[in-house]
N, C-alpha and C. Protein backbone atom coordinates (compact mmCIF):
# COMPACT_ATOMS: atom_id res chain seq x y z
N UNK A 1 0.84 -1.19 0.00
CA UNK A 1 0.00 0.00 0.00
C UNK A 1 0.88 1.24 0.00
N UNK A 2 0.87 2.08 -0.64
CA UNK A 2 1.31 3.42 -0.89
C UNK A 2 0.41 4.64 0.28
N UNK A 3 1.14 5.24 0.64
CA UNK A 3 0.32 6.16 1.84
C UNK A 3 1.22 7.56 1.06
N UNK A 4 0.08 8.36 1.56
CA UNK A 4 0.35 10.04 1.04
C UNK A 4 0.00 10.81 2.51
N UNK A 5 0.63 11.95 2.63
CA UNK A 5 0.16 12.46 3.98
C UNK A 5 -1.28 13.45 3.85
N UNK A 6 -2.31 12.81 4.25
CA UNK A 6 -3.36 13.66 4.34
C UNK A 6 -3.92 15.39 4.78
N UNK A 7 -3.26 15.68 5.71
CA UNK A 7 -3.34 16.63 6.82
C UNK A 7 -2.03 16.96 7.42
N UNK A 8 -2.32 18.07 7.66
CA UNK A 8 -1.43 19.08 9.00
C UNK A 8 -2.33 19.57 9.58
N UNK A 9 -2.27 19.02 11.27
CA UNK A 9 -3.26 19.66 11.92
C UNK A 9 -2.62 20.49 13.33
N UNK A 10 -3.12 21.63 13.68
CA UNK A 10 -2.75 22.74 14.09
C UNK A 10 -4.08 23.24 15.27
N UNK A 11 -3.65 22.93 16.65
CA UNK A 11 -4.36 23.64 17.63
C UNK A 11 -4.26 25.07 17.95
N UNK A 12 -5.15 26.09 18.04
CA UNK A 12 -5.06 27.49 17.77
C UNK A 12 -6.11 27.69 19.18
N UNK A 13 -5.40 28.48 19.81
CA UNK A 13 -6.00 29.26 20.67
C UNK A 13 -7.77 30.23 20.12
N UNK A 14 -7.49 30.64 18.92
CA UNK A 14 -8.31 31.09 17.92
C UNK A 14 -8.18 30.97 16.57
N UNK A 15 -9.04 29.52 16.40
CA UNK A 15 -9.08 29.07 15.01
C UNK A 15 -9.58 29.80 13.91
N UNK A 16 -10.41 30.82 14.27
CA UNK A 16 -10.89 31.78 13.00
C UNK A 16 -9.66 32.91 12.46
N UNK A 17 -8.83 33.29 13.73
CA UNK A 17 -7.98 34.36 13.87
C UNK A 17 -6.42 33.38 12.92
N UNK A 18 -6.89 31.89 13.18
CA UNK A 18 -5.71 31.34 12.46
C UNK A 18 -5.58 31.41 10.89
N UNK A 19 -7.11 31.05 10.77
CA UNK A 19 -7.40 30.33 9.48
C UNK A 19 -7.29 31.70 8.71
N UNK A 20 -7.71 32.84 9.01
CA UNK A 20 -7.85 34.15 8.35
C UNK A 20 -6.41 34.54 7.67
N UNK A 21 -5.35 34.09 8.72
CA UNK A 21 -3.75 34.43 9.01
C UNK A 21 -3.30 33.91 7.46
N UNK A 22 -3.85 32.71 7.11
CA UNK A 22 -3.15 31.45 6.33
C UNK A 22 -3.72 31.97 5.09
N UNK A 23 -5.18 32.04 5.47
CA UNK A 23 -6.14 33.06 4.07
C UNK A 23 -5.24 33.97 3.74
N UNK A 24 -4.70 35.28 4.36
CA UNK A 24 -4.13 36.11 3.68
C UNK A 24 -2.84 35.84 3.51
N UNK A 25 -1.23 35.21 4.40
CA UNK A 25 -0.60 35.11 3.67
C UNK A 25 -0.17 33.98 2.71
N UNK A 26 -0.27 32.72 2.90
CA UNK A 26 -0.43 32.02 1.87
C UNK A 26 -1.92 31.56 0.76
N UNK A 27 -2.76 32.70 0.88
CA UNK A 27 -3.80 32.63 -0.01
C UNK A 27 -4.79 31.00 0.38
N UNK A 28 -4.88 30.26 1.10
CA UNK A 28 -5.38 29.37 2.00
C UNK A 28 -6.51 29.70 1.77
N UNK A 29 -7.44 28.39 1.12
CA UNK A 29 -9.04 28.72 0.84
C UNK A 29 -10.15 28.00 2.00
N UNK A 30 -10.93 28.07 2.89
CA UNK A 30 -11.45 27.52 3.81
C UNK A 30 -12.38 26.58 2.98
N UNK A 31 -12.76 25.03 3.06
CA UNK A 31 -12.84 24.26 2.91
C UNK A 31 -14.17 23.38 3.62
N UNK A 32 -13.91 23.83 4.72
CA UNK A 32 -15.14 23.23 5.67
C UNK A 32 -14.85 23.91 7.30
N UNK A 33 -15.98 23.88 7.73
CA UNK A 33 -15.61 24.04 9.27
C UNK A 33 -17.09 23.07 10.23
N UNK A 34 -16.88 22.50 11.29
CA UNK A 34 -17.52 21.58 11.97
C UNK A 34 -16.95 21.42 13.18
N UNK A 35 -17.47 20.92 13.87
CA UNK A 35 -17.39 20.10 15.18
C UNK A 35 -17.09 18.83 15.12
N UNK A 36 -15.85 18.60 14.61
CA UNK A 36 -15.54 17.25 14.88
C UNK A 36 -15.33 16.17 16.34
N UNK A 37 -14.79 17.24 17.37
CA UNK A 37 -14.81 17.11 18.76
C UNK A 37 -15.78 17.68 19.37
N UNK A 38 -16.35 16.94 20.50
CA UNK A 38 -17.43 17.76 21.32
C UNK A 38 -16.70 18.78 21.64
N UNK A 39 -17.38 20.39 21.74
CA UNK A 39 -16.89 21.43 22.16
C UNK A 39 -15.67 21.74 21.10
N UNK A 40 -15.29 21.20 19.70
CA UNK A 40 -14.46 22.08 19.54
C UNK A 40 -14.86 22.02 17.75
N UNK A 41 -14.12 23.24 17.20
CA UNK A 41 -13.92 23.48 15.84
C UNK A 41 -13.27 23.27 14.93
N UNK A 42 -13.18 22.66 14.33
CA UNK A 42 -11.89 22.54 13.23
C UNK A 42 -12.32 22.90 11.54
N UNK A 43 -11.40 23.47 11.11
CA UNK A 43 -11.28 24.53 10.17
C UNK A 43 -10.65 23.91 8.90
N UNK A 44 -11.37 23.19 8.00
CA UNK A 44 -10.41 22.40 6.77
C UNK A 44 -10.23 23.63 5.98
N UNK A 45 -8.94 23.67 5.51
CA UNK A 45 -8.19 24.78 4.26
C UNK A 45 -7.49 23.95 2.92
N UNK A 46 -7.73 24.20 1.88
CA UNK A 46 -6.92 23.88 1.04
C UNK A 46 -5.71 24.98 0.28
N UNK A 47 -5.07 24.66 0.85
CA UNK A 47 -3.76 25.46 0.46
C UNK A 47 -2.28 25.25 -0.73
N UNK A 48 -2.94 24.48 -1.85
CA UNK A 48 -1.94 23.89 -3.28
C UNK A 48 -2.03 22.55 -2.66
N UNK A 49 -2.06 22.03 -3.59
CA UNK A 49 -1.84 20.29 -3.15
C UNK A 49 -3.25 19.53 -2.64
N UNK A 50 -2.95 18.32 -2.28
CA UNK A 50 -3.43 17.81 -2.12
C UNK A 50 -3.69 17.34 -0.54
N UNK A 51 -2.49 18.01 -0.04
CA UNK A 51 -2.80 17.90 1.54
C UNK A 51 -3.29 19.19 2.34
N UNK A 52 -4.36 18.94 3.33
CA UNK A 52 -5.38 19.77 3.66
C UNK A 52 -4.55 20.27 4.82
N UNK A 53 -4.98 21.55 5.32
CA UNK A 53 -4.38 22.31 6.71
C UNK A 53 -5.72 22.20 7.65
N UNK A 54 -5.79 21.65 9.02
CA UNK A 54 -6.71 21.76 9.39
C UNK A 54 -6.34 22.41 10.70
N UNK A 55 -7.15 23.40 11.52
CA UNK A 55 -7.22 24.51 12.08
C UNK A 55 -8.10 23.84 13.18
N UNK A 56 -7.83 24.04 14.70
CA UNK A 56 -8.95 23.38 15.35
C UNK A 56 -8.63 23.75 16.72
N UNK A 57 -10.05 24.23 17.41
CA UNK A 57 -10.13 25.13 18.75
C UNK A 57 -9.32 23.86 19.97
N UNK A 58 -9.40 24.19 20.84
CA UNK A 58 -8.90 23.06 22.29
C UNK A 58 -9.99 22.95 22.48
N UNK A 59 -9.94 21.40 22.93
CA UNK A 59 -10.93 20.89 23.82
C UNK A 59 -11.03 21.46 24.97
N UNK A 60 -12.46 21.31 26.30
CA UNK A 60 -12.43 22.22 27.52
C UNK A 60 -11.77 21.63 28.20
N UNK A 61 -10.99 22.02 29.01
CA UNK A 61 -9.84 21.53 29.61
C UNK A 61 -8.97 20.62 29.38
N UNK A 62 -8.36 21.46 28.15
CA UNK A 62 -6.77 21.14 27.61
C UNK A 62 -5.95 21.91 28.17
N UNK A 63 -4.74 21.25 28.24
CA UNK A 63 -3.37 22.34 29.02
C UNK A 63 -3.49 23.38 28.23
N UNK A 64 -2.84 24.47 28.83
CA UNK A 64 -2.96 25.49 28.24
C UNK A 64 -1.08 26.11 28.05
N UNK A 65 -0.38 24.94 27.85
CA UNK A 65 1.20 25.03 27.44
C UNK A 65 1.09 25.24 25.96
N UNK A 66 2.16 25.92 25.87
CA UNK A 66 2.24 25.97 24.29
C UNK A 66 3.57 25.53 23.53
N UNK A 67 3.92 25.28 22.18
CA UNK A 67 4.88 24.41 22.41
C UNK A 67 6.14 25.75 21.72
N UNK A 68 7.10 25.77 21.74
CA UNK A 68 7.97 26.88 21.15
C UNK A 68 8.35 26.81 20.13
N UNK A 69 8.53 28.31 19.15
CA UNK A 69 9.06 28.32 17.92
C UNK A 69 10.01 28.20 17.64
N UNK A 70 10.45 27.18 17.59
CA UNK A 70 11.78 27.15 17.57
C UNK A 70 12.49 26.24 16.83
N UNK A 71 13.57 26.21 16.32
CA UNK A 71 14.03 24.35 15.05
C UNK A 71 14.49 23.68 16.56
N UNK A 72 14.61 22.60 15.56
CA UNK A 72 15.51 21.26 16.49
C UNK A 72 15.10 20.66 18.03
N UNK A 73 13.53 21.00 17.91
CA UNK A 73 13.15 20.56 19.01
C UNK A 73 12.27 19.24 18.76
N UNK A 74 12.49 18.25 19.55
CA UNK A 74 11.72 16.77 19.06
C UNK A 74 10.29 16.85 19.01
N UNK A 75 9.79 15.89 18.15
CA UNK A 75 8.57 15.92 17.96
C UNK A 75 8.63 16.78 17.06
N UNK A 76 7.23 16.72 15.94
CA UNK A 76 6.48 17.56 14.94
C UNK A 76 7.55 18.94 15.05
N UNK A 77 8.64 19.39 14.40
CA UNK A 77 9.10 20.99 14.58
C UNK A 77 8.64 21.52 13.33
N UNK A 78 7.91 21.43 12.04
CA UNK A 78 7.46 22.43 11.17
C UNK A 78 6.94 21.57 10.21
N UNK A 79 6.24 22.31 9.69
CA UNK A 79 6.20 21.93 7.70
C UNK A 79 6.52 22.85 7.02
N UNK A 80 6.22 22.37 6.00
CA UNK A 80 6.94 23.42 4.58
C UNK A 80 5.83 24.03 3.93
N UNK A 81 5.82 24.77 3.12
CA UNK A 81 5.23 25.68 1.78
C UNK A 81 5.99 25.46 0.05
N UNK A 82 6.09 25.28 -0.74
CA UNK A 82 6.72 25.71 -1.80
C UNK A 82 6.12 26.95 -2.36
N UNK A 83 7.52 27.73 -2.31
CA UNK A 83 7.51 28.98 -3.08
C UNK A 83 8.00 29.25 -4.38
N UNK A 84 7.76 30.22 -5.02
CA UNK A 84 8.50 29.75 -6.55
C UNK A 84 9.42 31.25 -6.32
N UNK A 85 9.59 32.35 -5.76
CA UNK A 85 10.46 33.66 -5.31
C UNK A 85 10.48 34.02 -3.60
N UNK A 86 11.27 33.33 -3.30
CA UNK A 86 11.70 33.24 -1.93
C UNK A 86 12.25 34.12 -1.51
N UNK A 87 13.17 35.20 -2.40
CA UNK A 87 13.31 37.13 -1.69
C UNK A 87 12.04 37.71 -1.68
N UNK A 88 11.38 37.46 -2.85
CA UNK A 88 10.04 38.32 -2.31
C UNK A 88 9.20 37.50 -1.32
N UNK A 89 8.84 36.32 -1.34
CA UNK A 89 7.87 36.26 -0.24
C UNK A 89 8.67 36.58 1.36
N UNK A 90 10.07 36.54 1.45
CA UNK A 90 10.62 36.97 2.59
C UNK A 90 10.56 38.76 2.97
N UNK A 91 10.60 39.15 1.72
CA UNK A 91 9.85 40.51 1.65
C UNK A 91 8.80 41.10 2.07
N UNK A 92 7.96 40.20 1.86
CA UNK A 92 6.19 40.60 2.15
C UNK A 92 6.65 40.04 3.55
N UNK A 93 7.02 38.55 4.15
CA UNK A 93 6.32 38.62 4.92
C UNK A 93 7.36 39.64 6.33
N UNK A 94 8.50 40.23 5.63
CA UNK A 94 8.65 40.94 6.91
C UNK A 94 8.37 42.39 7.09
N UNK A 95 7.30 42.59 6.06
CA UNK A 95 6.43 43.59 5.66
C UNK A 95 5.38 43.86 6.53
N UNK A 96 5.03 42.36 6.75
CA UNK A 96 3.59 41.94 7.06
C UNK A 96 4.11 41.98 8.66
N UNK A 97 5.48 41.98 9.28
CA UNK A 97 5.99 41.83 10.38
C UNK A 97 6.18 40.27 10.94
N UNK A 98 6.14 39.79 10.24
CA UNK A 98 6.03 38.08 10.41
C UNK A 98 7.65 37.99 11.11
N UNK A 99 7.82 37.18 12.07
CA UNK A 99 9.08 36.94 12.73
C UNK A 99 9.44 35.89 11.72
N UNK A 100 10.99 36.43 11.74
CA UNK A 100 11.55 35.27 10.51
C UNK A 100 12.44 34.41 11.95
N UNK A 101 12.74 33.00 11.99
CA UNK A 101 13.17 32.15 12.77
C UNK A 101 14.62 31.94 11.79
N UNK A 102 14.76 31.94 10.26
CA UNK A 102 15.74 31.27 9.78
C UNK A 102 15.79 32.48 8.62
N UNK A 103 16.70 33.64 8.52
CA UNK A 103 16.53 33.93 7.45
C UNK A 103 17.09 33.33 6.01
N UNK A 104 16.50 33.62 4.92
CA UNK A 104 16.53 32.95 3.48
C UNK A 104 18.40 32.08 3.46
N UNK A 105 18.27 30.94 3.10
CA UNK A 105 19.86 30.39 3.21
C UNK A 105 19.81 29.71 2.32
N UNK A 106 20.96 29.39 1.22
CA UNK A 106 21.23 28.82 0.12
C UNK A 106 21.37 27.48 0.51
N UNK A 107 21.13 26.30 0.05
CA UNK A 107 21.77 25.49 0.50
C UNK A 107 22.99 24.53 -0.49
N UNK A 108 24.34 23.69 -0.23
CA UNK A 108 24.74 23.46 -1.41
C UNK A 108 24.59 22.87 -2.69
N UNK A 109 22.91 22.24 -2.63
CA UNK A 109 22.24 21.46 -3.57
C UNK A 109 21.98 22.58 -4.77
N UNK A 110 21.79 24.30 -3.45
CA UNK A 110 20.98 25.76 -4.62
C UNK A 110 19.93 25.70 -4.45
N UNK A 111 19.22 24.95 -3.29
CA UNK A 111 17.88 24.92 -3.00
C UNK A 111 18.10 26.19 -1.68
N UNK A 112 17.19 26.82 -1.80
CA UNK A 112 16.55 28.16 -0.89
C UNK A 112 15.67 27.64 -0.01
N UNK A 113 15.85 27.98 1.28
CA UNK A 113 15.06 27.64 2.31
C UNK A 113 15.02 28.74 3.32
N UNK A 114 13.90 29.13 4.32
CA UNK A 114 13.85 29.82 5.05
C UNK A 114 12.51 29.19 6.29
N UNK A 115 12.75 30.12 7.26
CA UNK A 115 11.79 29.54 8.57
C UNK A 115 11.48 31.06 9.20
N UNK A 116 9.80 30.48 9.10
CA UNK A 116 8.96 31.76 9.77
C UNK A 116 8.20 31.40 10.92
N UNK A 117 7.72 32.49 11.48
CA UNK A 117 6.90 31.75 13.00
C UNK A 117 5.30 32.06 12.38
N UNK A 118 4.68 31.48 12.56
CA UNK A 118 3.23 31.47 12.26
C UNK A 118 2.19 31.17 13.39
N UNK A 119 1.11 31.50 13.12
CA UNK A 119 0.31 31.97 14.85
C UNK A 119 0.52 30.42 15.31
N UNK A 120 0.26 30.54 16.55
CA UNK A 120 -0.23 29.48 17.57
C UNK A 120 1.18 28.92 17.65
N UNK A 121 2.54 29.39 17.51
CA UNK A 121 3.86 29.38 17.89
C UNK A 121 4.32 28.01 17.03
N UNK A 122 3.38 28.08 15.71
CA UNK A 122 3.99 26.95 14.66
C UNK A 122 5.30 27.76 13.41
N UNK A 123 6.27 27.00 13.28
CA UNK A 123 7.41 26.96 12.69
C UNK A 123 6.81 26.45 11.09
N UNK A 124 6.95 27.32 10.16
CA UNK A 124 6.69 26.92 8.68
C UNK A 124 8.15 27.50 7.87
N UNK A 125 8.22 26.28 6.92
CA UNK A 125 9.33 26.04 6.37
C UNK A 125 9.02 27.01 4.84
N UNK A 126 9.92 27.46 4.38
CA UNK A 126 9.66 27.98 2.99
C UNK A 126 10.52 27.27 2.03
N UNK A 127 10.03 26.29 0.75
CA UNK A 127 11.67 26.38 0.34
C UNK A 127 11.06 26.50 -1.15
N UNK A 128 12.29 26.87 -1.93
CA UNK A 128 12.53 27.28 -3.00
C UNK A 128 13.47 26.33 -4.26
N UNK A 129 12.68 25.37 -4.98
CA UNK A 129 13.56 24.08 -5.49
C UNK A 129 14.84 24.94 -6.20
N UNK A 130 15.62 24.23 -6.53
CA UNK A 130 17.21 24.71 -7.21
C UNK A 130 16.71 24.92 -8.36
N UNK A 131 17.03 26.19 -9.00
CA UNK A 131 17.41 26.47 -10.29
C UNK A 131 17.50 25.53 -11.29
């Protein structure tokens, strides 16, 4: 059996305030929204591809820790985006005031990569295939 990754799913303090975030800077189209959990919301987005972003409130009495933006920490530390101009979208987004975690770095393959902080203290990868 062949497996594809379905989802990235993302707990948000405020899932509308997330999903809006993703709407404007990666153009993120909302998809569905429901109650999949008692008491909570989750927010399907389609954002290029075939794998969905899903957006979704805390259950009532979930910890209220959050995890840090930061690389190289175990467990889940980011996903990616493909960009096709990686100075300009590093442009906009420190336009937009977006904290950059990694600014834009070549790598020796000539693949472009960069790391931004995105709400709810998630780490998103940017990269840019080689020339």
């Amino acid at each position: 059996m062949e497996y594809a990754i379905n989802h990235v799913h993302i707990r948000a303090a405020d899932p509308h305030a997330s999903a809006a975030w993703y709407e404007k800077i990666f153009n993120a189209k909302r998809v569905s929204e429901r109650e999949v959990m008692p008491g909570t919301i989750t927010i399907g987005m389609q954002v290029g591809g075939p794998t969905r972003l899903n957006i979704s409130s805390q259950p009532p009495n979930s910890s209220p820790e959050r995890a840090v933006p930061e690389l190289h920490r175990l467990g889940l530390e980011h996903f990616g985006f493909h960009v096709d101009d990686l100075e300009a979208e590093m442009a906009r987004f420190e336009a937009e005031g977006i904290r950059v975690i990694l600014p834009l770095t070549v790598t020796p393959q000539g693949i472009k990569l960069a790391y931004i902080e995105g709400p709810d203290d998630v780490v998103i990868e940017l990269v840019q295939p080689a020339a």
